[in-house]
N, C-alpha and C. Protein backbone atom coordinates (compact mmCIF):
# COMPACT_ATOMS: atom_id res chain seq x y z
N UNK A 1 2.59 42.11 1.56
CA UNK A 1 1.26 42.22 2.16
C UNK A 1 1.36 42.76 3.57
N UNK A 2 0.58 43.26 3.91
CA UNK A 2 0.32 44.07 5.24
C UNK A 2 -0.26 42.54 6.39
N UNK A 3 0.08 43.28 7.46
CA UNK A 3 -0.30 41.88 8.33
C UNK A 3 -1.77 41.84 8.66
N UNK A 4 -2.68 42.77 7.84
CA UNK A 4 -3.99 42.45 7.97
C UNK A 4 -4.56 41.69 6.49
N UNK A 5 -3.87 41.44 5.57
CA UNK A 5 -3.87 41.53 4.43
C UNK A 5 -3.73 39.42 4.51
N UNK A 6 -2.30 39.46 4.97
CA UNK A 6 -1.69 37.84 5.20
C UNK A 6 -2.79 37.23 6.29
N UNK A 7 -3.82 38.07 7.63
CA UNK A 7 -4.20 37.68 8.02
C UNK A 7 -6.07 37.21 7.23
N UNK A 8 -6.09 37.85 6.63
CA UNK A 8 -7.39 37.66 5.56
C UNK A 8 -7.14 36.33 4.66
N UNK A 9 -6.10 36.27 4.32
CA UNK A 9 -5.43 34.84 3.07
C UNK A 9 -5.52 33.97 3.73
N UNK A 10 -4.85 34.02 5.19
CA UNK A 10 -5.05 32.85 6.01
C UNK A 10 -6.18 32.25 6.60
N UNK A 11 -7.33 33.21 7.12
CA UNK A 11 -8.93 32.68 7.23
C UNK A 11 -9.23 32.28 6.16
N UNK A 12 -9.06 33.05 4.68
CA UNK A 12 -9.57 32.13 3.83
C UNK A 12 -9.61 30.88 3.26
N UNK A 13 -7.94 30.46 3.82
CA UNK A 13 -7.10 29.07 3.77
C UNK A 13 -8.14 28.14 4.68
N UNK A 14 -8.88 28.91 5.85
CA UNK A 14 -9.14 27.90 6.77
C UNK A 14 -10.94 27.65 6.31
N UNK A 15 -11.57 28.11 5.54
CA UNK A 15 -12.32 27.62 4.64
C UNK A 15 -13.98 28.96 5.13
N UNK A 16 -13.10 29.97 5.82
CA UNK A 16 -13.95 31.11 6.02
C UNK A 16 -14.12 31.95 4.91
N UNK A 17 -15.39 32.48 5.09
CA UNK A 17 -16.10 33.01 3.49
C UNK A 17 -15.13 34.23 4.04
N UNK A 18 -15.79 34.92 2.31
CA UNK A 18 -14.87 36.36 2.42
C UNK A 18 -15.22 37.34 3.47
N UNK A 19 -17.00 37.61 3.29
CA UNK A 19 -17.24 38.57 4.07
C UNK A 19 -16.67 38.41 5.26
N UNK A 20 -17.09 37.00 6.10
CA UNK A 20 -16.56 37.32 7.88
C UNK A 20 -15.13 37.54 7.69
N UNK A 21 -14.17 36.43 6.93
CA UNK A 21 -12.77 37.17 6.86
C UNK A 21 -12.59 38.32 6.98
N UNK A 22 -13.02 38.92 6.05
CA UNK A 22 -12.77 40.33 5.78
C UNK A 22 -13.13 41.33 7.17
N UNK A 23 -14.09 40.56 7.77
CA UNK A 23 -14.99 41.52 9.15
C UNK A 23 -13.93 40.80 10.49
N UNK A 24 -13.51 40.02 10.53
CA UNK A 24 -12.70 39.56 11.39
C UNK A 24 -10.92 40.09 11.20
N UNK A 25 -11.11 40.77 9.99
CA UNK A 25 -9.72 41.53 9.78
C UNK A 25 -9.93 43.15 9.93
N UNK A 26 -11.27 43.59 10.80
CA UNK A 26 -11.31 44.41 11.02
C UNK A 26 -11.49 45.64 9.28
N UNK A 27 -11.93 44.93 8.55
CA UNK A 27 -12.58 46.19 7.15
C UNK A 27 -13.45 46.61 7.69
N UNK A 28 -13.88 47.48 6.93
CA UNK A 28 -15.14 48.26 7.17
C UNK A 28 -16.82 46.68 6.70
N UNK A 29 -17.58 47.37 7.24
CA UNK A 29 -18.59 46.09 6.93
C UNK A 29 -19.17 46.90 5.04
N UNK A 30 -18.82 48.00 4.96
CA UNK A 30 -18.90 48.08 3.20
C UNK A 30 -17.97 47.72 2.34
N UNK A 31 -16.34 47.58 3.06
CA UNK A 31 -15.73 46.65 2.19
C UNK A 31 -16.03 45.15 2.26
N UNK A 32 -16.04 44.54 3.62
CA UNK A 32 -16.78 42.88 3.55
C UNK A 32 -17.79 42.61 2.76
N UNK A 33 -18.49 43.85 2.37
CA UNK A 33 -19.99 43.58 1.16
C UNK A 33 -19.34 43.41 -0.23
N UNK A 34 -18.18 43.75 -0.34
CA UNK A 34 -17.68 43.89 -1.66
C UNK A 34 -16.10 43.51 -1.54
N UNK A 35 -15.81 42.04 -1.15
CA UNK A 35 -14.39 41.67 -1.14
C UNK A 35 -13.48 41.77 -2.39
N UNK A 36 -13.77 42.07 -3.28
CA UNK A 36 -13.34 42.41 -4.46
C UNK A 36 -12.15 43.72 -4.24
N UNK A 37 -12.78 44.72 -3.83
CA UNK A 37 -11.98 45.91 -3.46
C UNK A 37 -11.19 45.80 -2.58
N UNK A 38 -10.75 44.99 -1.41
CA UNK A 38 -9.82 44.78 -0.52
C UNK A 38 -8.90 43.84 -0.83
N UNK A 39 -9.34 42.74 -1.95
CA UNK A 39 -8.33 41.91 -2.67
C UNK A 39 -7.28 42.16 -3.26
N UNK A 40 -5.99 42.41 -2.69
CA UNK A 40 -5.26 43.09 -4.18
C UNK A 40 -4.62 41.40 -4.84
N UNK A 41 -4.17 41.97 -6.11
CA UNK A 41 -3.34 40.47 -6.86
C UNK A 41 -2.51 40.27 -5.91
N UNK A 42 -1.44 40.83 -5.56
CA UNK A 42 -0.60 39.73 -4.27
C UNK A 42 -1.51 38.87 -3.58
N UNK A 43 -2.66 39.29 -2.41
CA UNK A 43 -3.10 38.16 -1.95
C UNK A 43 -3.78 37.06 -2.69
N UNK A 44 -4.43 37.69 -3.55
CA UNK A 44 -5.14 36.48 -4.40
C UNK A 44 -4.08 35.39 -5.10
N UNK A 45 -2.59 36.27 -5.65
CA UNK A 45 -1.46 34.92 -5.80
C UNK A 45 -1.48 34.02 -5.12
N UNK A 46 -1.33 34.83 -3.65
CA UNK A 46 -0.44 34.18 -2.23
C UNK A 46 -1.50 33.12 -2.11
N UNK A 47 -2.81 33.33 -2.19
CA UNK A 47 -3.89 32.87 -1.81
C UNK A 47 -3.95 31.75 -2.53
N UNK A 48 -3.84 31.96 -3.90
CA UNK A 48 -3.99 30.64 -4.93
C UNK A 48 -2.75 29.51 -4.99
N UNK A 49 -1.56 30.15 -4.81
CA UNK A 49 -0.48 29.31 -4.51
C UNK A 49 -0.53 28.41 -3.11
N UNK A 50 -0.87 29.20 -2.04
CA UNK A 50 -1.17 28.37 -0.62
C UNK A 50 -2.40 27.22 -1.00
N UNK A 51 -3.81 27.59 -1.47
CA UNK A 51 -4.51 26.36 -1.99
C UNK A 51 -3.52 25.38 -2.86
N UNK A 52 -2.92 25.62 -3.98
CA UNK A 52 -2.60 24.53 -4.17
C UNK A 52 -1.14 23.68 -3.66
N UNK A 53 -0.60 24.18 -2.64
CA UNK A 53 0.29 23.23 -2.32
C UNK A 53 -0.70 22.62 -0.62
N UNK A 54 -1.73 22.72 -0.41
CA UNK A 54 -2.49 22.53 0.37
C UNK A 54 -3.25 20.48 -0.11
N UNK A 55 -3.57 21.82 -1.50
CA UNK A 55 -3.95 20.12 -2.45
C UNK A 55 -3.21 19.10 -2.64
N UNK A 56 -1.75 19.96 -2.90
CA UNK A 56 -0.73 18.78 -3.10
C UNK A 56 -0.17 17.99 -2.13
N UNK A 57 -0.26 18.57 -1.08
CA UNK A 57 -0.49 17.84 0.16
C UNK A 57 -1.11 16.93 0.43
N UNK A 58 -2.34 17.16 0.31
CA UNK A 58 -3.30 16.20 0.70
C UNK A 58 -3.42 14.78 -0.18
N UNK A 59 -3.00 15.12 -1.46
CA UNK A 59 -2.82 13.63 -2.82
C UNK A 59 -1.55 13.53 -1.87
N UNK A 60 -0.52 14.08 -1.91
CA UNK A 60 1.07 12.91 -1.41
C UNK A 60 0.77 12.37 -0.37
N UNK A 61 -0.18 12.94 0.52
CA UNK A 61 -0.47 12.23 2.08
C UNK A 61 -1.40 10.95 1.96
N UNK A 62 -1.97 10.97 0.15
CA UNK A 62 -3.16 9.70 0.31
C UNK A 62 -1.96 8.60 -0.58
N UNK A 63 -1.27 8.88 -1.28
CA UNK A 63 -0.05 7.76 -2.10
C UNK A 63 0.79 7.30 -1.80
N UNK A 64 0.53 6.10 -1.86
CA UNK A 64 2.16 4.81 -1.33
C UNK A 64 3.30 5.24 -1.50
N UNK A 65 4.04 5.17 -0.58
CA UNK A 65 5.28 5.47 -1.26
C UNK A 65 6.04 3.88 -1.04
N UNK A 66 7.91 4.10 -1.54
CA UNK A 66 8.38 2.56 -1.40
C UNK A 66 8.45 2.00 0.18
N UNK A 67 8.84 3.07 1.40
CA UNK A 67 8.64 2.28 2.27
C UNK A 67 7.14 1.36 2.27
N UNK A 68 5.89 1.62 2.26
CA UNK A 68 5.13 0.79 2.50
C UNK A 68 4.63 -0.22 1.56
N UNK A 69 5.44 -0.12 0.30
CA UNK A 69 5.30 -1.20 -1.02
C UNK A 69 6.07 -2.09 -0.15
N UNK A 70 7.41 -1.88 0.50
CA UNK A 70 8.65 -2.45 1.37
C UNK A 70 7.62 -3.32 1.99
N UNK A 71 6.90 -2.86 3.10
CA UNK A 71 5.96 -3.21 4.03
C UNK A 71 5.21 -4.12 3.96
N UNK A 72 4.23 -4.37 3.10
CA UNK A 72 3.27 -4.65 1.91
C UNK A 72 3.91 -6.44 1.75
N UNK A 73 5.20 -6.47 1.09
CA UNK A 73 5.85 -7.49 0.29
C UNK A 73 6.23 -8.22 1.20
N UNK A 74 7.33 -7.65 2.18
CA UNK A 74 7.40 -8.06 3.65
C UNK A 74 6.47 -9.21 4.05
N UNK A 75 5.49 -8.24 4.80
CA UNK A 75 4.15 -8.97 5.29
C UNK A 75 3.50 -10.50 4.75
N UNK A 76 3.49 -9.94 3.03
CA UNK A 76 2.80 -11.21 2.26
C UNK A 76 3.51 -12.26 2.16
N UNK A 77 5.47 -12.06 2.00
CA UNK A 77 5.98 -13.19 1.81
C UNK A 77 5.93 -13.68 2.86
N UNK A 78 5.99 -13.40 4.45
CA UNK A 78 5.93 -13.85 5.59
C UNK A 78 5.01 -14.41 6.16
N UNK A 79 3.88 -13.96 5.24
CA UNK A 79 2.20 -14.63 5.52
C UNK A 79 2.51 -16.00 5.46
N UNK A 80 1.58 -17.06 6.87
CA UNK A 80 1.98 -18.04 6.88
C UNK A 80 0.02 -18.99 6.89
N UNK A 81 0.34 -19.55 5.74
CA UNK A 81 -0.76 -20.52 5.36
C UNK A 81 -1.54 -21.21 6.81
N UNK A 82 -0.81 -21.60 8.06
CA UNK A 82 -1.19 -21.94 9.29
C UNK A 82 -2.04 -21.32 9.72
N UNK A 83 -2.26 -19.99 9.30
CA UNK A 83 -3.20 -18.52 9.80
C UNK A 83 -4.84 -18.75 9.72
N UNK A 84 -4.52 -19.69 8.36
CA UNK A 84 -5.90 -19.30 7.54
C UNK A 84 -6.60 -20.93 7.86
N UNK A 85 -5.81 -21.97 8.31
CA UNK A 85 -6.44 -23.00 8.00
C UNK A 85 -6.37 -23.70 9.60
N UNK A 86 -7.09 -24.67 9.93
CA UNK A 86 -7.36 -25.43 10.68
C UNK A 86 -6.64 -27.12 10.76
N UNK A 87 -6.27 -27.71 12.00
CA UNK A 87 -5.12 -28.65 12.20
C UNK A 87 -5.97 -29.93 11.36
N UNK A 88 -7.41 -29.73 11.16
CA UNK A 88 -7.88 -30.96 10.06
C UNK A 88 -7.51 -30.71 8.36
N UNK A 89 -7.00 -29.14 8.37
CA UNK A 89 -6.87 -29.25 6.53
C UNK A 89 -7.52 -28.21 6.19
N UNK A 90 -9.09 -27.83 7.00
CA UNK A 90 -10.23 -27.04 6.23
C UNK A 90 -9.63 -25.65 7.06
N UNK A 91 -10.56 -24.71 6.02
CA UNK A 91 -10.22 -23.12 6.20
C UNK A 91 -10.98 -22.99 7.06
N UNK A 92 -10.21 -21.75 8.00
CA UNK A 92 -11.24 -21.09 9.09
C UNK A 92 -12.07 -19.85 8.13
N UNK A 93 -13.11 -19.43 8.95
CA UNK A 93 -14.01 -18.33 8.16
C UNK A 93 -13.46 -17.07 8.00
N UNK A 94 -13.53 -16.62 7.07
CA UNK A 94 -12.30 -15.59 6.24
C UNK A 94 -12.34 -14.57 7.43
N UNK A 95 -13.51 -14.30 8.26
CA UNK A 95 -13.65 -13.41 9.21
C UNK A 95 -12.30 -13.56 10.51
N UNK A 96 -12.05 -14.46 10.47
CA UNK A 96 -10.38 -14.93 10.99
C UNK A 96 -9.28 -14.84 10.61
N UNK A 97 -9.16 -14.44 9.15
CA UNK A 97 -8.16 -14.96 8.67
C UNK A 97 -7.55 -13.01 9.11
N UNK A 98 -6.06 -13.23 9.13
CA UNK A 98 -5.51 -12.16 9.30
C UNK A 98 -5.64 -10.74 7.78
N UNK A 99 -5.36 -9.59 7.97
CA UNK A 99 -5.37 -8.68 7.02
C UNK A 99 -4.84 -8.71 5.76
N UNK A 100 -3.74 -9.25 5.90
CA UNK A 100 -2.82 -9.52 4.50
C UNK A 100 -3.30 -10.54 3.79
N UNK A 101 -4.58 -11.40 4.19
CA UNK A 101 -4.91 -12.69 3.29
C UNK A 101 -5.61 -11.76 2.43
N UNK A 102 -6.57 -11.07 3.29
CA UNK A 102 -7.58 -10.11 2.40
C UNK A 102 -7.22 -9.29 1.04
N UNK A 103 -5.86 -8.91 1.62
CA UNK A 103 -5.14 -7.74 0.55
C UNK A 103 -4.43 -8.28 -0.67
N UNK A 104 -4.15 -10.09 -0.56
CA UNK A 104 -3.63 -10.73 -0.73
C UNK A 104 -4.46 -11.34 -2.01
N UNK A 105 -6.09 -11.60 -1.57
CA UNK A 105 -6.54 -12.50 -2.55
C UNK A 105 -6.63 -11.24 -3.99
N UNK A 106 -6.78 -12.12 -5.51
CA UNK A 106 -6.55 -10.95 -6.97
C UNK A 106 -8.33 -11.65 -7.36
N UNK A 107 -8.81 -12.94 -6.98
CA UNK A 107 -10.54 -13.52 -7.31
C UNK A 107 -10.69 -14.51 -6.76
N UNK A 108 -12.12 -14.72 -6.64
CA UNK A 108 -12.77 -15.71 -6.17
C UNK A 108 -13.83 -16.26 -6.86
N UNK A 109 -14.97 -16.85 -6.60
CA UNK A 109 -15.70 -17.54 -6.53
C UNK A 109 -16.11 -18.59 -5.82
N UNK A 110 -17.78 -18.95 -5.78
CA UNK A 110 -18.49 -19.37 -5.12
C UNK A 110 -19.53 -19.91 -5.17
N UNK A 111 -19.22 -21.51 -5.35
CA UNK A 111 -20.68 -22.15 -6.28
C UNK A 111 -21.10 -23.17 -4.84
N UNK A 112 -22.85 -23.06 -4.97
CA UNK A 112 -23.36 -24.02 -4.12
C UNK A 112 -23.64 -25.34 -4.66
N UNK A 113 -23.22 -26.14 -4.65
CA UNK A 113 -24.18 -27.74 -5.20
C UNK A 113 -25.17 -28.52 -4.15
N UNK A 114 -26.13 -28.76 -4.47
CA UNK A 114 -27.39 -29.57 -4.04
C UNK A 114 -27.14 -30.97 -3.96
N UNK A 115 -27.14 -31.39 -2.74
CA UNK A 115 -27.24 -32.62 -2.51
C UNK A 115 -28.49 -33.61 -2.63
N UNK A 116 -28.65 -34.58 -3.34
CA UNK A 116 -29.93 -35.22 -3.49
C UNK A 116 -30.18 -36.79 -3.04
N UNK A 117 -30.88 -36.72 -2.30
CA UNK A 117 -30.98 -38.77 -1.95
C UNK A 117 -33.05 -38.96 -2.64
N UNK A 118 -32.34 -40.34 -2.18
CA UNK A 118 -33.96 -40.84 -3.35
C UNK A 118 -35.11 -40.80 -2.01
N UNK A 119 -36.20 -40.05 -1.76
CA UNK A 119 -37.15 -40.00 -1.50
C UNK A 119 -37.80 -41.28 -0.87
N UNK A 120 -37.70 -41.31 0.78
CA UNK A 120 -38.45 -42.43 1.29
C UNK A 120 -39.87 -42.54 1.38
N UNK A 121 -41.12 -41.47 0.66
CA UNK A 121 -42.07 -41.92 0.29
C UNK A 121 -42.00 -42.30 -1.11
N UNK A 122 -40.94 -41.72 -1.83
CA UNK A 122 -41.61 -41.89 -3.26
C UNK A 122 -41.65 -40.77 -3.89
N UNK A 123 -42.17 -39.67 -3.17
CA UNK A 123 -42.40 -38.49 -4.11
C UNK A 123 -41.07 -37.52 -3.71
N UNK A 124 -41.02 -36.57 -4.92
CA UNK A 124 -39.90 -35.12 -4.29
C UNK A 124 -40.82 -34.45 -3.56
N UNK A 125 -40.89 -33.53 -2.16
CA UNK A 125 -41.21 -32.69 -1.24
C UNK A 125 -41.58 -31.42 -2.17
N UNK A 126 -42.78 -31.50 -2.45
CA UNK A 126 -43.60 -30.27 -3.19
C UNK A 126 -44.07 -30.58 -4.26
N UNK A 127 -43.01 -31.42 -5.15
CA UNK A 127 -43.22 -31.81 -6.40
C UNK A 127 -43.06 -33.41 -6.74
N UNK A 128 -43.48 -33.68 -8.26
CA UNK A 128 -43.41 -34.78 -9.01
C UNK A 128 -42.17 -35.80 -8.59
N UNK A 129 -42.17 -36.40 -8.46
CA UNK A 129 -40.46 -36.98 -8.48
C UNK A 129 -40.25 -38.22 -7.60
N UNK A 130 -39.19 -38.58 -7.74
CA UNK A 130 -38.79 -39.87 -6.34
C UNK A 130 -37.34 -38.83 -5.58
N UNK A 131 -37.18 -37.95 -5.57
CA UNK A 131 -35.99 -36.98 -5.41
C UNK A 131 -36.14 -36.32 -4.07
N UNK A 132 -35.28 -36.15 -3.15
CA UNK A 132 -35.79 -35.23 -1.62
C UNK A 132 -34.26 -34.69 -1.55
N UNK A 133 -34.06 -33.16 -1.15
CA UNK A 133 -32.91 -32.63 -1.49
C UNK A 133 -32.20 -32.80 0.49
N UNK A 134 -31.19 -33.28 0.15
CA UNK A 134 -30.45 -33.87 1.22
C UNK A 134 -29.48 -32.76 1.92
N UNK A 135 -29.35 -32.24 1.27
CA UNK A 135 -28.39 -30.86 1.58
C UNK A 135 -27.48 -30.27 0.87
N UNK A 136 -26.66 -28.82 0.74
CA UNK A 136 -25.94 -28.45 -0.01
C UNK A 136 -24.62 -28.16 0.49
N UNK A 137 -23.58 -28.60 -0.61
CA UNK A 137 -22.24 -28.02 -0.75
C UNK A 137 -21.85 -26.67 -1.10
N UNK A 138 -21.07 -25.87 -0.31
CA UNK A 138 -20.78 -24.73 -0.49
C UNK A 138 -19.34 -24.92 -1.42
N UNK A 139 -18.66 -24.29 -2.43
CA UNK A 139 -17.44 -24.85 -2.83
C UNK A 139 -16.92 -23.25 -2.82
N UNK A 140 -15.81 -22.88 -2.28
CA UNK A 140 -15.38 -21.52 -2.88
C UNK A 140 -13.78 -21.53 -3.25
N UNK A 141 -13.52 -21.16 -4.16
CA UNK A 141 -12.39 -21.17 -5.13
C UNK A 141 -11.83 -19.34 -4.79
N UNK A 142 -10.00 -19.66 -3.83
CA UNK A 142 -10.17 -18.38 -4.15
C UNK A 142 -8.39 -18.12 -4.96
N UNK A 143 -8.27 -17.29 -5.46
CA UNK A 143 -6.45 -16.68 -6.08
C UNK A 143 -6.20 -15.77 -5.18
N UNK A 144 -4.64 -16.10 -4.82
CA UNK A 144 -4.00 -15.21 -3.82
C UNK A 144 -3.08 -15.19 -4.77
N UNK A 145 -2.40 -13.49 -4.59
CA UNK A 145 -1.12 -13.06 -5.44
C UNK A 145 0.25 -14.11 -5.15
N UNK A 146 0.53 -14.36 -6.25
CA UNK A 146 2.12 -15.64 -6.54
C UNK A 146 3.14 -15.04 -5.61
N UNK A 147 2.92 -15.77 -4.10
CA UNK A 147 4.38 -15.76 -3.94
C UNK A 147 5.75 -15.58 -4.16
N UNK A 148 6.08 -16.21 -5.23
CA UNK A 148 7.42 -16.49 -6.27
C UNK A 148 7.26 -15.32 -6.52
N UNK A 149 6.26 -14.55 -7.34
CA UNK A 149 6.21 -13.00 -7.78
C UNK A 149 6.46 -12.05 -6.92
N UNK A 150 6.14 -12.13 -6.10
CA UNK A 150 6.47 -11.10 -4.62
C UNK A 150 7.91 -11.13 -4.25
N UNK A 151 8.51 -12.27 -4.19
CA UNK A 151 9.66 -12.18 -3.53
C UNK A 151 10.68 -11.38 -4.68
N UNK A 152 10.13 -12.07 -6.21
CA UNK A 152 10.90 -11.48 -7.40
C UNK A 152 11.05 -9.84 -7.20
N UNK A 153 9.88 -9.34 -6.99
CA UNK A 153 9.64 -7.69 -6.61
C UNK A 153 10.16 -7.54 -5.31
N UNK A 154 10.46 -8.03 -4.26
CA UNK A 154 10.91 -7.53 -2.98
C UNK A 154 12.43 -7.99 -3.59
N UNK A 155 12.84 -8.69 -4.18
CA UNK A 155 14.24 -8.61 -4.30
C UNK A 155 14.94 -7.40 -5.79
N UNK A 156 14.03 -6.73 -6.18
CA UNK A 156 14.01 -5.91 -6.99
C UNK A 156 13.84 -4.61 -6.17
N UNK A 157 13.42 -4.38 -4.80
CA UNK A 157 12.89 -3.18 -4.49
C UNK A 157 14.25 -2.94 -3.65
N UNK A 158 14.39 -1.30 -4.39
CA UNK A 158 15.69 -0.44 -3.95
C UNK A 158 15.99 -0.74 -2.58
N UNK A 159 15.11 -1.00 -1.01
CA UNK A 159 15.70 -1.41 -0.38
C UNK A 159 16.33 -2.66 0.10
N UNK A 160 15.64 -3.55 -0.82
CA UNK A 160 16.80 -4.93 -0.35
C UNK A 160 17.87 -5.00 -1.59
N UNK A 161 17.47 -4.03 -2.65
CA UNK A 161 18.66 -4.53 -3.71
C UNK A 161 19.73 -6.16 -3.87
N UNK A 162 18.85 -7.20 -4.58
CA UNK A 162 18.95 -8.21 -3.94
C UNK A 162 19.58 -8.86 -5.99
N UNK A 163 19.15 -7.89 -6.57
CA UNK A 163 18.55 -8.52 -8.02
C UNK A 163 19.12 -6.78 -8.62
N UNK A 164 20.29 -6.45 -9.05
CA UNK A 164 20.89 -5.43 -10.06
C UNK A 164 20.91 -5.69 -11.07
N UNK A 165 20.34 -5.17 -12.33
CA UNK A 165 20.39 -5.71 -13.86
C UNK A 165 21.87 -3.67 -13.99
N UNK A 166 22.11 -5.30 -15.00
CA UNK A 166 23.19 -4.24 -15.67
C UNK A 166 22.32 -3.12 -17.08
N UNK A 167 23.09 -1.93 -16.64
CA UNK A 167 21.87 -0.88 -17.46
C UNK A 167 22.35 -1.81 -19.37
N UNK A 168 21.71 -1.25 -19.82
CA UNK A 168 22.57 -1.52 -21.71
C UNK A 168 23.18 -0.29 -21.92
N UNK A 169 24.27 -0.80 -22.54
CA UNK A 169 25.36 -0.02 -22.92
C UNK A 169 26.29 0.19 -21.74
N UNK A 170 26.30 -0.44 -20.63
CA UNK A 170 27.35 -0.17 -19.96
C UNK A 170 28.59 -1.31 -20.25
N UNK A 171 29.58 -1.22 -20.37
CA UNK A 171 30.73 -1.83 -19.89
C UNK A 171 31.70 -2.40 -19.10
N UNK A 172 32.53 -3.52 -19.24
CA UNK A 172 33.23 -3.14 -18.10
C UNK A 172 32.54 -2.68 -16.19
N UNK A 173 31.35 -3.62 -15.98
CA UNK A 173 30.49 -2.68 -14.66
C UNK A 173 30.47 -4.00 -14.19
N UNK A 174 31.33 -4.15 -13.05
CA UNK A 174 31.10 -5.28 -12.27
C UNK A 174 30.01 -5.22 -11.49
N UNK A 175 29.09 -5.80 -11.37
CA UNK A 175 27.38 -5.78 -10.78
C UNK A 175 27.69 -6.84 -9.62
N UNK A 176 27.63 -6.20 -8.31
CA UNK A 176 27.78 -7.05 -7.07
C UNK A 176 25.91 -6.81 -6.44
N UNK A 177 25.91 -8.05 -6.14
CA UNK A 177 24.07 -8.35 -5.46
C UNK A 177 24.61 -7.97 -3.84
N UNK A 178 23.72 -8.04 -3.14
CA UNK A 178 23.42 -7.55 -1.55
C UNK A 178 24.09 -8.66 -1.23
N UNK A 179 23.73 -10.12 -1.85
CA UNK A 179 24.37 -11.56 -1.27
C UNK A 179 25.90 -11.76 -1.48
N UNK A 180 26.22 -10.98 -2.76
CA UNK A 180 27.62 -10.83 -2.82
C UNK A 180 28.31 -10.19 -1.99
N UNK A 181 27.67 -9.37 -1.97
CA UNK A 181 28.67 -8.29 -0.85
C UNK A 181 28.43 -9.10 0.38
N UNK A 182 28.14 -9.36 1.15
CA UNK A 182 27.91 -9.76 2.25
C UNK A 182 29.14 -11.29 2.35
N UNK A 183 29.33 -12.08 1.19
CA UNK A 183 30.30 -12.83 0.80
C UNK A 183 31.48 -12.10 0.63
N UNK A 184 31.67 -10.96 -0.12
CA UNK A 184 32.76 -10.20 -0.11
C UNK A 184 33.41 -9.57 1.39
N UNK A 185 32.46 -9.25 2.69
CA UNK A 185 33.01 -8.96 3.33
C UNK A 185 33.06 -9.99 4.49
N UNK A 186 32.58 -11.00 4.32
CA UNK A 186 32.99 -12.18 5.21
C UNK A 186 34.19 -12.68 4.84
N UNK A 187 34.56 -12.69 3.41
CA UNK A 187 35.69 -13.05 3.17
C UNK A 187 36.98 -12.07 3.20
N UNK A 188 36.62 -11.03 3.13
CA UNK A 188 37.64 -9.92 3.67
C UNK A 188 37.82 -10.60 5.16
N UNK A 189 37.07 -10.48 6.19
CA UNK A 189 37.31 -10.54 7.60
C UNK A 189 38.30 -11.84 7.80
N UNK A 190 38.04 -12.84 6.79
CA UNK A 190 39.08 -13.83 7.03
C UNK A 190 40.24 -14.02 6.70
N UNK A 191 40.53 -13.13 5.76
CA UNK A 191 41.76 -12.59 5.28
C UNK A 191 42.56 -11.94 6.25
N UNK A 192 42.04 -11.30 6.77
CA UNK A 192 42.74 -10.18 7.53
C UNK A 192 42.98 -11.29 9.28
N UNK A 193 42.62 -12.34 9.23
CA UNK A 193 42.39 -13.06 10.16
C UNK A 193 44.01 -13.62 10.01
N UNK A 194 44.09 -13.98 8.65
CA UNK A 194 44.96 -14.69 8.12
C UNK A 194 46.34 -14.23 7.84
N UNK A 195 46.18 -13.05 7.66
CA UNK A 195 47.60 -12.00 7.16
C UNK A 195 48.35 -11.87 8.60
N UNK A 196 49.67 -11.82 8.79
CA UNK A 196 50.50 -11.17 9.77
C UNK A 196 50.11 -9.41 10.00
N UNK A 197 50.13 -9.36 11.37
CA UNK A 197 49.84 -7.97 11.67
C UNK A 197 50.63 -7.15 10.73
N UNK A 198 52.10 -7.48 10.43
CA UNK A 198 52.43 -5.95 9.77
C UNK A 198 52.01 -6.03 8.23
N UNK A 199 51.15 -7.12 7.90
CA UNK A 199 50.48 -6.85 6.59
C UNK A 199 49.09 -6.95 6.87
N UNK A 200 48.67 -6.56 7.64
CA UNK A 200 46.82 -6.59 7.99
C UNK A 200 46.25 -5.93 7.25
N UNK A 201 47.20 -4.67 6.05
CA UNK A 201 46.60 -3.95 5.82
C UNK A 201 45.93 -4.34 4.14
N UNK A 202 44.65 -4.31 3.84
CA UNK A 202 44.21 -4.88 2.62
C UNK A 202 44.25 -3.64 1.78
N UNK A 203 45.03 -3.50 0.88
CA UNK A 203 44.59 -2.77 -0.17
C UNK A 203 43.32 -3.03 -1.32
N UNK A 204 42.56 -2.08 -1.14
CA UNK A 204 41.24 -1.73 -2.09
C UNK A 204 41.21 -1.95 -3.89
């Protein structure tokens, strides 16, 4: 493409119609009436290939990837119940409670019950009755994602590798956890603590 040509593909990238493109790349204003004729297939490729890795951009820039699943699991197992509740027992108003409770709860619900005492004239207030409504209970029931389940998945996720299943069909595959190794090389260090210098050296 000519550099008036790459410069036309690129206004159009930036969401400029054809005609001004075309008049801002210096065509004639009878080719801008008819962008068709100044189009050749190279730019319209170049053109259609640049839209869509533009698109594909924009979906990978909106999707989780594992660092922030990492992030995510982190956060929730570390979420601490003290956050949400008050030194008598009862919950503070969810409008307090930190971000991860929010992201945290899977349902709820929310039932009111009516409190009733017996009527010191006699009648219910409007109606028939010996009944006068005393006040209501708010009750709300809510599910937050299983703990135990989270940690199962954060010790499954490639960066803490905490939990290796052996593939099927392998053999012979000694499967060391993150906790092993970390035992394996504490106990190396004491070895070597232990050996005479002219045997310090551990063979592998």
């Amino acid at each position: 493409m000519t550099h008036r040509e790459a410069r036309y593909v690129s206004l159009r990238l930036q969401g400029i119609s054809k005609k001004d493109a075309a008049l801002k790349c210096v065509f004639t204003i009878w080719q801008a009436k008819s962008p068709s004729w100044i189009e050749t297939p190279e730019m319209l490729e170049a053109l259609a290939e640049m839209q869509g890795e533009l698109v594909e951009n924009a979906l990978n820039a909106g999707l989780i990837d594992a660092a922030e699943i990492h992030d995510y699991l982190t956060e929730a197992i570390r979420a601490d119940m003290r956050d949400i509740r008050n030194n008598d027992g009862s919950f503070k108003p969810q409008s307090e409670w930190p971000e991860i409770w929010g992201r945290m709860m899977e349902a709820g619900d929310c039932e009111i019950e009516t409190l009733s005492e017996r009527s010191h004239d006699g009648s219910t207030k409007y109606k028939a009755g010996g009944w006068d409504v005393a006040g209501t209970v708010t009750k709300v029931k809510l599910k937050c994602s299983s703990r135990v389940k989270m940690i199962e998945l954060a010790m499954k996720h490639k960066a803490v590798n905490a939990m290796v299943e052996q593939k099927a069909g392998d053999t012979n595959i000694l499967v060391i956890t993150a906790d092993k190794a970390r035992q394996v090389a504490s106990a190396r260090k004491r070895l070597e603590k232990m050996l005479p210098a002219a045997d310090a050296e551990i063979v592998e």
